[in-house]
C-alpha atoms as a PDB file:
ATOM      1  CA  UNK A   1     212.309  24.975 -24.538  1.00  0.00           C
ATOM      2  CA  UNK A   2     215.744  24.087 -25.717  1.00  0.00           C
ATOM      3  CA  UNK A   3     216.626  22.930 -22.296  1.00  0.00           C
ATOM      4  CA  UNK A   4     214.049  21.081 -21.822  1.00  0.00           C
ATOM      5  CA  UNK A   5     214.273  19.063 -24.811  1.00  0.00           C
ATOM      6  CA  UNK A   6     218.089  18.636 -24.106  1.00  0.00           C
ATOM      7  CA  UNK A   7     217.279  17.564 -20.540  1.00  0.00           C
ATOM      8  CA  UNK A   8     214.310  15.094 -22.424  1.00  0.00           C
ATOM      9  CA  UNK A   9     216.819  13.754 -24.841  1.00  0.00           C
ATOM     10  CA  UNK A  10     219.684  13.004 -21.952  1.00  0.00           C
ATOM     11  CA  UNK A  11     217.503  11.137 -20.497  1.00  0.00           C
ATOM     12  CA  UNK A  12     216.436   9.192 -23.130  1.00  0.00           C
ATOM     13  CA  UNK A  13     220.152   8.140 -23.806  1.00  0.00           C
ATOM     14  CA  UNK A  14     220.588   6.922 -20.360  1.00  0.00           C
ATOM     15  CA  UNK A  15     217.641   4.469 -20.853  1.00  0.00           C
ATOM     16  CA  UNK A  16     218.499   3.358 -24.084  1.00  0.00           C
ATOM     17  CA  UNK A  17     222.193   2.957 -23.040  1.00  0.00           C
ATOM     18  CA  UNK A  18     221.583   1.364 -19.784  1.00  0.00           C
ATOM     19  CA  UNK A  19     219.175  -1.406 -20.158  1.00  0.00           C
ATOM     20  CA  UNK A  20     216.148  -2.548 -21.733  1.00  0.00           C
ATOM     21  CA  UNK A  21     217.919  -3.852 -25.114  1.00  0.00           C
ATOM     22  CA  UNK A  22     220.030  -6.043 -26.154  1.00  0.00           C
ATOM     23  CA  UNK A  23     223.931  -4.506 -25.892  1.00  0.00           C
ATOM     24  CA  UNK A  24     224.787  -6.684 -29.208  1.00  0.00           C
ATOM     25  CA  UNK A  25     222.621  -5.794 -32.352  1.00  0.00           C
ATOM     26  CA  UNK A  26     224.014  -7.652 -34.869  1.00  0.00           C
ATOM     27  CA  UNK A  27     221.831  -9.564 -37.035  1.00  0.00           C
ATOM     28  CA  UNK A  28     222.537 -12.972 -38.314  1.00  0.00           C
ATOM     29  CA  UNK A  29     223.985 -12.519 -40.900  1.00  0.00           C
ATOM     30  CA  UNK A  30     226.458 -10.261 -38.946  1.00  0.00           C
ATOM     31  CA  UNK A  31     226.131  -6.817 -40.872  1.00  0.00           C
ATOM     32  CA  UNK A  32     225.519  -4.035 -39.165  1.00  0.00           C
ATOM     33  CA  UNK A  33     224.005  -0.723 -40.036  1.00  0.00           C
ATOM     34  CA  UNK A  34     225.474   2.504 -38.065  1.00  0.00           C
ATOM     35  CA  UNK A  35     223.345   5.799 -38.181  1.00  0.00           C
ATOM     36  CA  UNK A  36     225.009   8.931 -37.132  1.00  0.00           C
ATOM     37  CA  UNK A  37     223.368  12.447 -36.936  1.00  0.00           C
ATOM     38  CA  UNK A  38     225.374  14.636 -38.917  1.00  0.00           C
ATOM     39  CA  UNK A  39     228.382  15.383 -40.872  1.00  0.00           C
ATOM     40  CA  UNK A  40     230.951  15.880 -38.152  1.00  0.00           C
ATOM     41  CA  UNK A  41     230.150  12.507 -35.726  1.00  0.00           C
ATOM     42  CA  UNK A  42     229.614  10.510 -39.115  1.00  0.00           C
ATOM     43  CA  UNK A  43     233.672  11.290 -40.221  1.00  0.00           C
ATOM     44  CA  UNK A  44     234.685  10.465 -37.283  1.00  0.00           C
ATOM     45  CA  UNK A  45     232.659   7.257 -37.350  1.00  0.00           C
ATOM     46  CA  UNK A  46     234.491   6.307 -40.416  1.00  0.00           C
ATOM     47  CA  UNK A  47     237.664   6.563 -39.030  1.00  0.00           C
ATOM     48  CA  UNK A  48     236.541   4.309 -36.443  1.00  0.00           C
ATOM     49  CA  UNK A  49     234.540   1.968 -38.863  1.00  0.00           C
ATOM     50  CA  UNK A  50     237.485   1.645 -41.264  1.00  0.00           C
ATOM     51  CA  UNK A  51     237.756  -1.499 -42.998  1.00  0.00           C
ATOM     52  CA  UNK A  52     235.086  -3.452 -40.848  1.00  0.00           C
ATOM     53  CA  UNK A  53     233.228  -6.033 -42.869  1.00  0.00           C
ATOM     54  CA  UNK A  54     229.809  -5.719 -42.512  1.00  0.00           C
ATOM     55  CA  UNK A  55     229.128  -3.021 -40.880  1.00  0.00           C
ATOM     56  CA  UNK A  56     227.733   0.283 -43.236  1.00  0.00           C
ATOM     57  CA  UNK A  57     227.709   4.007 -41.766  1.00  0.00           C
ATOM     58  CA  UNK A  58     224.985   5.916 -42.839  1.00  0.00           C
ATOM     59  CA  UNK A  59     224.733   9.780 -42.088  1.00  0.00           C
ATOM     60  CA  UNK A  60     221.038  11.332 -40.965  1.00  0.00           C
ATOM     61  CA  UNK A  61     221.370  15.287 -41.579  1.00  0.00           C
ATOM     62  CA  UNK A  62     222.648  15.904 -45.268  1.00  0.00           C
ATOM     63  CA  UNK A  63     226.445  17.512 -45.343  1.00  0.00           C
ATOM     64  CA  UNK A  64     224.964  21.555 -46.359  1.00  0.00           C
ATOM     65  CA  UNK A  65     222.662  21.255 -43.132  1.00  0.00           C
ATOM     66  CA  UNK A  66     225.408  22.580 -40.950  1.00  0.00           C
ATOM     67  CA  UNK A  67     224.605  22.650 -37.235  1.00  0.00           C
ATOM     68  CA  UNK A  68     221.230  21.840 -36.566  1.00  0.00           C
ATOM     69  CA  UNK A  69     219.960  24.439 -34.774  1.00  0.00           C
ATOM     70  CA  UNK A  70     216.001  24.315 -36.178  1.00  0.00           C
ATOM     71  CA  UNK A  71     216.480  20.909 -38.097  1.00  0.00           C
ATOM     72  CA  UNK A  72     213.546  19.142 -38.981  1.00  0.00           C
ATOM     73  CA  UNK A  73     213.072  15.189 -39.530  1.00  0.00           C
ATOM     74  CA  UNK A  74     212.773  13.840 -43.265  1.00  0.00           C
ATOM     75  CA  UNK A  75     210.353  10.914 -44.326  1.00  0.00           C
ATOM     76  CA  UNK A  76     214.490   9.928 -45.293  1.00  0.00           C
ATOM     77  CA  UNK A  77     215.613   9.925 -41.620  1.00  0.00           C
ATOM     78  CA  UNK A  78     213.233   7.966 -40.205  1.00  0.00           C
ATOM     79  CA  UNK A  79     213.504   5.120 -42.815  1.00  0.00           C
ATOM     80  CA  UNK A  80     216.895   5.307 -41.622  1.00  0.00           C
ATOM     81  CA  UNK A  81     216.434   4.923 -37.988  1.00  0.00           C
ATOM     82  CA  UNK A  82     213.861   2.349 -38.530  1.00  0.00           C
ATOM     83  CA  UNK A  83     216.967   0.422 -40.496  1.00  0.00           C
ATOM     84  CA  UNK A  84     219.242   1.679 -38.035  1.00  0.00           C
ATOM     85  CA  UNK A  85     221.153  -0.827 -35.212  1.00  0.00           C
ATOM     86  CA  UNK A  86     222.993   2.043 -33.644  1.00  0.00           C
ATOM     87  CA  UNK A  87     222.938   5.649 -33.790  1.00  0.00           C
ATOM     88  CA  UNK A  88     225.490   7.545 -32.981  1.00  0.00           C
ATOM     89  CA  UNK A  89     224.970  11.422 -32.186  1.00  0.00           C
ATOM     90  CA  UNK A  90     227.227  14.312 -30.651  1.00  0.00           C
ATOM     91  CA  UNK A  91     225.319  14.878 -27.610  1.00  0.00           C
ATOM     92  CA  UNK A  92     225.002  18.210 -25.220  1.00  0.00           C
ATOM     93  CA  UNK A  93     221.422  19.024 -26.676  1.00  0.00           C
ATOM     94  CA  UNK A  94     222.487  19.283 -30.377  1.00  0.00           C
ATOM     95  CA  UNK A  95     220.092  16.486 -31.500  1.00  0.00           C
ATOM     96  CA  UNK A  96     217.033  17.714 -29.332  1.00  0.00           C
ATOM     97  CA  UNK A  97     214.929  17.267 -32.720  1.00  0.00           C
ATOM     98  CA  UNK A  98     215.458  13.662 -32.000  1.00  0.00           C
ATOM     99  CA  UNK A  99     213.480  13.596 -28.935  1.00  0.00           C
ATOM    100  CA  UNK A 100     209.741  12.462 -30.203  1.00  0.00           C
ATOM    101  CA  UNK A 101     211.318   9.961 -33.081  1.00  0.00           C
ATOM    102  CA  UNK A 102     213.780   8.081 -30.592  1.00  0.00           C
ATOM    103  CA  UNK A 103     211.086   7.402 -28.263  1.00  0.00           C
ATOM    104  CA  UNK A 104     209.569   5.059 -31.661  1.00  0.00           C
ATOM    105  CA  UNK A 105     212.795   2.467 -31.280  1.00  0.00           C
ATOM    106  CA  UNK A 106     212.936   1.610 -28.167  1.00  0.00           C
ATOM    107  CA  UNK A 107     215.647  -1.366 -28.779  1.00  0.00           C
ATOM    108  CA  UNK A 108     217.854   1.252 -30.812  1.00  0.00           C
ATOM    109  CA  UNK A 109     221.336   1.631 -29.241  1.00  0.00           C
ATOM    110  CA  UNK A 110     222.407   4.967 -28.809  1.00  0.00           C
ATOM    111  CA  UNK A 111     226.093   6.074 -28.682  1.00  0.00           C
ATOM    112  CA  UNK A 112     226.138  10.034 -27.136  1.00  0.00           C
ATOM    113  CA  UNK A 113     230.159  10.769 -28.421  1.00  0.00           C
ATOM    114  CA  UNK A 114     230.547  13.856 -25.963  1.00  0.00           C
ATOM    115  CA  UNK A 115     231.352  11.465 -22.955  1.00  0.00           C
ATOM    116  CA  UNK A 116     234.117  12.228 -22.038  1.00  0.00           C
ATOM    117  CA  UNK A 117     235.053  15.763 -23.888  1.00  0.00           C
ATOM    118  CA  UNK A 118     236.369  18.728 -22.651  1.00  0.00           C
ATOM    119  CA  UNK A 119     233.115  20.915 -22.761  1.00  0.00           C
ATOM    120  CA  UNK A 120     233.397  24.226 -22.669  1.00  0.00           C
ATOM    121  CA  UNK A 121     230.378  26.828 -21.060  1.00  0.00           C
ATOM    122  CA  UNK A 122     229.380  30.089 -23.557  1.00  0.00           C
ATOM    123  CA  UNK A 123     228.841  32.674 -21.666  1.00  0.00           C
ATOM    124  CA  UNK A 124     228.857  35.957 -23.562  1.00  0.00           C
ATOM    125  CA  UNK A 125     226.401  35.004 -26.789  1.00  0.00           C
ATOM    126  CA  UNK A 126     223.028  37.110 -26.234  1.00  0.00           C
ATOM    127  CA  UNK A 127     219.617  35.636 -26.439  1.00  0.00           C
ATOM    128  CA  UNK A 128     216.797  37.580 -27.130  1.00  0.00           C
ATOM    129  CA  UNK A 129     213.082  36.698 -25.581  1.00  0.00           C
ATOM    130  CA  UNK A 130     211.560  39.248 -27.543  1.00  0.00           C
ATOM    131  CA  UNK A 131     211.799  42.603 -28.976  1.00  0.00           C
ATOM    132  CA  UNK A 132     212.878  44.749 -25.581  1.00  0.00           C
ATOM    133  CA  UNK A 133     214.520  41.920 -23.568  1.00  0.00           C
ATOM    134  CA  UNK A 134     217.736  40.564 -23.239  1.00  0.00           C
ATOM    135  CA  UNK A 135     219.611  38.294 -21.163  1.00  0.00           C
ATOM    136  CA  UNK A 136     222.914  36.399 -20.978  1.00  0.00           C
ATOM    137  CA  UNK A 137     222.560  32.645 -20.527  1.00  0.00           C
ATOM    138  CA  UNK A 138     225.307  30.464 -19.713  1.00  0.00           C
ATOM    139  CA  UNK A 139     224.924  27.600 -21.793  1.00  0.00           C
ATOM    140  CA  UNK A 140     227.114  24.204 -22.948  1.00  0.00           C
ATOM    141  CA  UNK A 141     228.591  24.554 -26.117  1.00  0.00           C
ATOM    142  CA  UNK A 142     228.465  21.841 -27.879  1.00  0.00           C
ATOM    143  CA  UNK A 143     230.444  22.245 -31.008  1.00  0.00           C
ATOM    144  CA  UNK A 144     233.010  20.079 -29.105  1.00  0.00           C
ATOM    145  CA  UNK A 145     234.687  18.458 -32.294  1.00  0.00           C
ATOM    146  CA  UNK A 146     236.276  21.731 -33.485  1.00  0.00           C
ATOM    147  CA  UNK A 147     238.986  20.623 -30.076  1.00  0.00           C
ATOM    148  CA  UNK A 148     240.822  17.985 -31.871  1.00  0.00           C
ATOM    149  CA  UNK A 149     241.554  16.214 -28.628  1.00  0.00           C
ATOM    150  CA  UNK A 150     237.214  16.333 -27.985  1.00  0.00           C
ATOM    151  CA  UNK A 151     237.752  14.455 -31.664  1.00  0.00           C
ATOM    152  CA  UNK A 152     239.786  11.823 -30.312  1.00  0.00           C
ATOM    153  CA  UNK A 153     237.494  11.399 -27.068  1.00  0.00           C
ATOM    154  CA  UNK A 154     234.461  11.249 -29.310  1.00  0.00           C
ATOM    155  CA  UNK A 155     236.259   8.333 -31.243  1.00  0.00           C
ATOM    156  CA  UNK A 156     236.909   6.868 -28.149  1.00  0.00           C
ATOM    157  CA  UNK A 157     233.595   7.370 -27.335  1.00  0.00           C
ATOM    158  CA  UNK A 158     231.895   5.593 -30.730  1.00  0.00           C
ATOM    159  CA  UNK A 159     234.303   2.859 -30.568  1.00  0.00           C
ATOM    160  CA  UNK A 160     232.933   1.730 -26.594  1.00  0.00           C
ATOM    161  CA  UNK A 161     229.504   1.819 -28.550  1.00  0.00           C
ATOM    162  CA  UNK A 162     230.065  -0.018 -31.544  1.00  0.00           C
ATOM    163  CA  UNK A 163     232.254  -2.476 -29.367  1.00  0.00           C
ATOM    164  CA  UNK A 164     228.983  -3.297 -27.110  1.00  0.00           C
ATOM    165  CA  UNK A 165     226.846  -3.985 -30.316  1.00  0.00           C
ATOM    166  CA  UNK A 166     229.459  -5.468 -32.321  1.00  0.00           C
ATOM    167  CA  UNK A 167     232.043  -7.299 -29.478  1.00  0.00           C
ATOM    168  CA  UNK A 168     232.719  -9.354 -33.182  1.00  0.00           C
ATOM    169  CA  UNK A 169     235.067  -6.827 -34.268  1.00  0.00           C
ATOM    170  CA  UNK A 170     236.077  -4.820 -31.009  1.00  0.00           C
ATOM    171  CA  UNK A 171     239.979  -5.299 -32.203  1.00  0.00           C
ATOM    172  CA  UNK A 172     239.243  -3.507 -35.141  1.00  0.00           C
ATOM    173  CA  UNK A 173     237.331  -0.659 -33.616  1.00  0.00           C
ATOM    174  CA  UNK A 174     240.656  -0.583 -31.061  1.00  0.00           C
ATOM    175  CA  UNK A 175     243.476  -0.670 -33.724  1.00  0.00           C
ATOM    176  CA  UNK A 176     241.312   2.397 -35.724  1.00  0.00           C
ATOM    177  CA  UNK A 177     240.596   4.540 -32.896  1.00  0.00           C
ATOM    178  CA  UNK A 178     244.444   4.141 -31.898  1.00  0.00           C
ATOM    179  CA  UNK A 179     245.353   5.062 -35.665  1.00  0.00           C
ATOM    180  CA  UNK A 180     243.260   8.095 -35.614  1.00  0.00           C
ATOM    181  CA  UNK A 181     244.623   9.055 -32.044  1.00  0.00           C
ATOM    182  CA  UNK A 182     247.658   9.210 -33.328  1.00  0.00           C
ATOM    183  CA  UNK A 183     247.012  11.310 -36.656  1.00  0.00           C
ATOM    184  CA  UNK A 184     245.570  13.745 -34.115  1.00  0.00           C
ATOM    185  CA  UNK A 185     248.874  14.078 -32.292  1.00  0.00           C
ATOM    186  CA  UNK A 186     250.479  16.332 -35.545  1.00  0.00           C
ATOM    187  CA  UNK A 187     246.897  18.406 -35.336  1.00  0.00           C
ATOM    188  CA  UNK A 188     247.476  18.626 -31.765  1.00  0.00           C
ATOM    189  CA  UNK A 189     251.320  20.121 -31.727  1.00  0.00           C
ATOM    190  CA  UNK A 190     250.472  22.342 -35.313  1.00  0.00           C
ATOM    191  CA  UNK A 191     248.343  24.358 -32.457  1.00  0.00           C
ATOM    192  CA  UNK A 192     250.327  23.792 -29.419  1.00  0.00           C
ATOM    193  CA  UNK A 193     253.267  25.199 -31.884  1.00  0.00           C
ATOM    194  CA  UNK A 194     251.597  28.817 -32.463  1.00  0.00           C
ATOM    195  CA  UNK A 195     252.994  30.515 -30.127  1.00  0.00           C
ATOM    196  CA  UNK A 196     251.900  33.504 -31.208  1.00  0.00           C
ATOM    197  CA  UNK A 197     248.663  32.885 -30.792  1.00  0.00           C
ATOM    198  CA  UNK A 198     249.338  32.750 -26.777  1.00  0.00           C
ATOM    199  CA  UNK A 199     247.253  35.921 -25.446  1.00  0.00           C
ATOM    200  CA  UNK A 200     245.806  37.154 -28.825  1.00  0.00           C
ATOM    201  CA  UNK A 201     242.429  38.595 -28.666  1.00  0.00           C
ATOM    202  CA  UNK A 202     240.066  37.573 -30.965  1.00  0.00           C
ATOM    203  CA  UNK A 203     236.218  38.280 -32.067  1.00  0.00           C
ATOM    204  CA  UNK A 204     235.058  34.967 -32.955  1.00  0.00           C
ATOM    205  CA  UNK A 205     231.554  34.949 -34.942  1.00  0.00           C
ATOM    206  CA  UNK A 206     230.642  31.301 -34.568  1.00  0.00           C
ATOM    207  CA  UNK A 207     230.134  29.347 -31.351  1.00  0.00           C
ATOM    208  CA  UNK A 208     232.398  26.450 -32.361  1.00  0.00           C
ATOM    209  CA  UNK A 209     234.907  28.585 -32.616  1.00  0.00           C
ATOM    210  CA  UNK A 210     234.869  29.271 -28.729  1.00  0.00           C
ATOM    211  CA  UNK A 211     236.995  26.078 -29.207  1.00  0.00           C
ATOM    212  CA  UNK A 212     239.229  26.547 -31.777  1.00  0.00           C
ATOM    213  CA  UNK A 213     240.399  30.138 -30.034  1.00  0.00           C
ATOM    214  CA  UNK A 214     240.977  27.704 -27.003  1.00  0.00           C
ATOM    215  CA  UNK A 215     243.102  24.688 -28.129  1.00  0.00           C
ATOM    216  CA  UNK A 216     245.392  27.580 -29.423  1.00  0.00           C
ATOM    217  CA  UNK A 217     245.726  29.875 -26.096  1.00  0.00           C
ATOM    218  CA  UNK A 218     243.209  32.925 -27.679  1.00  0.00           C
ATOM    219  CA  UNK A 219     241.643  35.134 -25.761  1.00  0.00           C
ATOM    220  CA  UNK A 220     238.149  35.692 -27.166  1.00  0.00           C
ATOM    221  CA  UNK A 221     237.163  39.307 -26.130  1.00  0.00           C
ATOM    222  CA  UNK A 222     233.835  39.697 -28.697  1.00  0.00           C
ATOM    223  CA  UNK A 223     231.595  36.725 -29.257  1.00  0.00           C
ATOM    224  CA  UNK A 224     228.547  37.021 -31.775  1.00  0.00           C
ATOM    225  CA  UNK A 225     226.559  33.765 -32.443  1.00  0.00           C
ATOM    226  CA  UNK A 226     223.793  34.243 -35.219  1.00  0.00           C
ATOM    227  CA  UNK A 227     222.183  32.085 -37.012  1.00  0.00           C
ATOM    228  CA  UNK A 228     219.068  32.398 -39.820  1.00  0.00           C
ATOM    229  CA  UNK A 229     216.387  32.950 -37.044  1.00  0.00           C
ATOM    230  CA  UNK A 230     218.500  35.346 -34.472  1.00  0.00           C
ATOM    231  CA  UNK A 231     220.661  38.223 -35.257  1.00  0.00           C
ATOM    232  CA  UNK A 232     222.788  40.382 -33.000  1.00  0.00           C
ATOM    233  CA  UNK A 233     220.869  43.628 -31.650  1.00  0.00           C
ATOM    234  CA  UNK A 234     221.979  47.042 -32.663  1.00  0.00           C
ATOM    235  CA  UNK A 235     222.991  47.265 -29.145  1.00  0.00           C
ATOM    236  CA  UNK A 236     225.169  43.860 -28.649  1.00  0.00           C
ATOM    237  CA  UNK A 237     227.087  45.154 -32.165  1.00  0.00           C
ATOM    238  CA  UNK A 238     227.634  49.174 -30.566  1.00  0.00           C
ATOM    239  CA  UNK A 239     228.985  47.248 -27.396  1.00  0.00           C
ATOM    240  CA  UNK A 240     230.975  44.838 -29.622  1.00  0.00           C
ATOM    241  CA  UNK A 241     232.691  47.731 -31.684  1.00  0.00           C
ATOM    242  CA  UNK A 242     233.542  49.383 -28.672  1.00  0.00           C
ATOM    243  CA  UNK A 243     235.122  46.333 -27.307  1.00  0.00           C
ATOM    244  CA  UNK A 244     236.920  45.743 -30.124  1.00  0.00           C
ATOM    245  CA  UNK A 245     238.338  49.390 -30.472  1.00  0.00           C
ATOM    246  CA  UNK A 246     239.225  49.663 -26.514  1.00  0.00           C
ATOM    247  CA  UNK A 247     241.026  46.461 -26.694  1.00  0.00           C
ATOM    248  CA  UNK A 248     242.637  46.576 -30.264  1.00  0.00           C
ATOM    249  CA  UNK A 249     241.450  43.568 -31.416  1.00  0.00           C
ATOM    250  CA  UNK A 250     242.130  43.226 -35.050  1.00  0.00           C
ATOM    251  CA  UNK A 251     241.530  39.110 -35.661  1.00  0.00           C
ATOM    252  CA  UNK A 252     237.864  38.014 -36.672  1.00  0.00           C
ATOM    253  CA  UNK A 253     237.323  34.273 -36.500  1.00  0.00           C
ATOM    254  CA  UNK A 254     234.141  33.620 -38.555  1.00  0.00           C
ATOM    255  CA  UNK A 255     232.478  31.121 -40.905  1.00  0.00           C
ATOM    256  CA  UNK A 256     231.176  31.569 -44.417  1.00  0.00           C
ATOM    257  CA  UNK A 257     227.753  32.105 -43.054  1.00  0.00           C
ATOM    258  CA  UNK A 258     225.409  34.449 -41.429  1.00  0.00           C
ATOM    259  CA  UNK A 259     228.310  35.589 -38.853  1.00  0.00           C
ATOM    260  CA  UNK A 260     230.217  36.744 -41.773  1.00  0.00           C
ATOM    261  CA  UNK A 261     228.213  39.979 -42.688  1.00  0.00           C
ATOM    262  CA  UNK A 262     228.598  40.929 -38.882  1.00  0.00           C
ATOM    263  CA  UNK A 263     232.463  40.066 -39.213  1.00  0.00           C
ATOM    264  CA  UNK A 264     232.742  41.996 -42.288  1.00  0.00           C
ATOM    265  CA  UNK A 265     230.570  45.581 -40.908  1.00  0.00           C
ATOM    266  CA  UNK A 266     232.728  45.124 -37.443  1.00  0.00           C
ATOM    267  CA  UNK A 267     235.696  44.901 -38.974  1.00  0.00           C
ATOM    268  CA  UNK A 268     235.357  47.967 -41.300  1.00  0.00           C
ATOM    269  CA  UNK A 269     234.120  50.122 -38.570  1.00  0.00           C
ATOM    270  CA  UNK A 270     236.617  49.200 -36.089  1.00  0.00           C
ATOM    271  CA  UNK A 271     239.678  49.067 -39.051  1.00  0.00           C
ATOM    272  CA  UNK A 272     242.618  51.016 -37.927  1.00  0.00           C
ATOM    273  CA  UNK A 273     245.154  51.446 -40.546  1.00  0.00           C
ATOM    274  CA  UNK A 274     243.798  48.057 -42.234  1.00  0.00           C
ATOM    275  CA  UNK A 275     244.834  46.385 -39.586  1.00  0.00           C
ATOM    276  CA  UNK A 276     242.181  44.205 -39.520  1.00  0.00           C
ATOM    277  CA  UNK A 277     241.859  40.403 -40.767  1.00  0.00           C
ATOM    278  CA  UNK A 278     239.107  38.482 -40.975  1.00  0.00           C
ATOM    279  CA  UNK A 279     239.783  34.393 -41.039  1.00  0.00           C
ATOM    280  CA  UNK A 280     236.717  32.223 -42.788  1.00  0.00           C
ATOM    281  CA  UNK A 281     237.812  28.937 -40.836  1.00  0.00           C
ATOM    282  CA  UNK A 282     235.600  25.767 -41.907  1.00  0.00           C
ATOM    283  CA  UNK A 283     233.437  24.966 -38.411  1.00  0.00           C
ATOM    284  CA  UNK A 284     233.854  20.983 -39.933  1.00  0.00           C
ATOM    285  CA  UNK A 285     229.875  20.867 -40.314  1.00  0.00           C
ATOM    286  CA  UNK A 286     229.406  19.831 -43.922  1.00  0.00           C
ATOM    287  CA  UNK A 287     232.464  18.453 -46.080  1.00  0.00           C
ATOM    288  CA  UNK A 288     233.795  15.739 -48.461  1.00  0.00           C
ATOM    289  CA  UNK A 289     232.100  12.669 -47.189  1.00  0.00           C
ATOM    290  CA  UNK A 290     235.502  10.828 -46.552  1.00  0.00           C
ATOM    291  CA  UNK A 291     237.369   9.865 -42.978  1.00  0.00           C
ATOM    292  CA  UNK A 292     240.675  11.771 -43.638  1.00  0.00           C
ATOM    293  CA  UNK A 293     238.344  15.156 -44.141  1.00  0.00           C
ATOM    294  CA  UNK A 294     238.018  15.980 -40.708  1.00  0.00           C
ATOM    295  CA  UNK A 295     242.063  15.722 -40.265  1.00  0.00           C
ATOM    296  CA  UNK A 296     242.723  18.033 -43.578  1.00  0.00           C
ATOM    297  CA  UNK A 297     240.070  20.698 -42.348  1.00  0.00           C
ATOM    298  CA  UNK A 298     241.399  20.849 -39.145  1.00  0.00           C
ATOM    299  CA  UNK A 299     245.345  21.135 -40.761  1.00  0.00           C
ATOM    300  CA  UNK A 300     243.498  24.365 -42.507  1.00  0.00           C
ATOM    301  CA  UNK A 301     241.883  26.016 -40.380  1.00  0.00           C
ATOM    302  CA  UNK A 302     245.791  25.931 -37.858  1.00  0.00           C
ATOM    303  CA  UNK A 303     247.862  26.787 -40.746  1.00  0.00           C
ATOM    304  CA  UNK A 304     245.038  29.906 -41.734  1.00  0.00           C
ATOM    305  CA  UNK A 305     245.686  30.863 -38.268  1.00  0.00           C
ATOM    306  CA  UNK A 306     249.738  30.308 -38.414  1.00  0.00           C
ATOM    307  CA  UNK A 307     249.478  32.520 -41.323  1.00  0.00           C
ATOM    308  CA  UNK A 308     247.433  35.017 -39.775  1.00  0.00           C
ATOM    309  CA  UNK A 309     249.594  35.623 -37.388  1.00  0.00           C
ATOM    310  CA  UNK A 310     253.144  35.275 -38.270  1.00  0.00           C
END
């Protein structure tokens, strides 16, 4: 079902994006009104929106939704997409609850940010069909802004938008993608420069963290995804202990959310000596509503990880 409403929703971008409305949405009196569809695109859109007269970023899912795995539409979000001139989401399936309500605003322009991205396929997260069965289901993740060079892509990729429906300011959305490019470099070498991290093995307990283990050369030998509606097996956590035990991995990656309990019980029955550390890194879904937030959680979660393992 999740497929299919990904598949349903890609489509719908391509139509939207591709003809059948007008590429420059302004109104007359030239302000602009820029929806995004949660917490991480709508930072990044203020980075990009910086100091544009006229133009006023609104954000869909409220900051302590988090990834929006079973979100819902509010009576709120579709006043604001019948407001909206563009909306901006992150793409690869994560807004599938869009689906029925984009299909209302035809002439809405739609930005998809993960053009572009490095995208990265889950493989070992296991998905239960019902109480007896399970399977393993390669899938795209698409937490793709916890990869701050994904970040700068997905900038890249709101500015092309907002330059079609705005060409008024298209310097402007230039000179602030460039600006945040470069803030990214610093981000970028803070991760290159753990060297340490080269070859560690890690149990990571959220999806997005599949890229954070990535951009800083982790190997991620134990990967639980949970979230309020599925939990782990009895089975997938006896196979994950004796992963963890075999291959001595002492570094849990985790959020403060469900994935911490099964962070927390792994770590104390696989402990050796204390060994064990568990890291609750910030997955960048919820968050001050301000453009620098996105840099200063990413500079925390690296130097949490420097400090881990120095």
């Amino acid at each position: 079902m999740k497929k299919a409403l990904a598949i349903c929703l890609s489509t719908l971008f391509l139509l939207t994006s591709c003809g059948g409305q007008k590429a420059d949405t302004q109104t007359a009196d030239n302000d602009m009104t820029v929806v995004t569809s949660f917490y991480p695109v709508y930072v990044l859109a203020l980075n990009v929106t910086d100091g544009v007269e006229g133009v006023t970023v609104k954000n869909m899912a409220q900051p302590q939704t988090g990834c929006l795995h079973d979100y819902e539409l509010t009576t709120a979000d579709m006043k604001l997409l019948e407001n909206a001139d563009v909306l901006l989401v992150n793409g690869l399936g994560m807004e599938s609850f869009l689906d029925d309500a984009v299909a209302q605003y035809p002439e809405l322009y739609i930005g998809d940010t993960s053009k572009g991205s490095n995208i990265l396929v889950t493989s070992g997260h296991t998905h239960h069909d019902d109480e007896t069965k399970q399977h393993e289901e390669a899938e795209e993740n698409p937490h793709i802004w916890l990869d701050p060079a994904n970040a700068v892509k997905q900038t890249e990729a709101i500015r092309d938008a907002l330059m079609q429906a705005d060409p008024t300011h298209a310097a402007q959305y230039q000179e602030n993608t460039q600006k945040f490019a470069e803030s990214m470099k610093e981000v970028l070498q803070d991760a290159v420069d753990l060297t340490a991290a080269e070859g560690t093995k890690v149990a990571i307990f959220h999806e997005g963290f599949d890229y954070l283990a990535e951009v800083c050369v982790m190997d991620v030998g134990v990967a639980i995804d949970t979230d309020e509606n599925e939990e782990p097996s009895a089975k997938e956590l006896a196979e994950a202990a004796e992963t963890i035990q075999k291959e001595n991995i002492t570094l849990f990656l985790a959020a403060d959310d469900t994935g911490k309990k099964y962070a927390e019980m792994l770590a104390k029955e696989t402990a050796k000596n204390g060994e064990s550390q568990i890291l609750l890194l910030d997955p960048l879904t919820s968050g001050a509503m301000d453009k620098e937030a996105y840099r200063l959680g990413m500079e925390k979660n690296l130097k949490m990880l420097a400090d881990a393992l120095s």
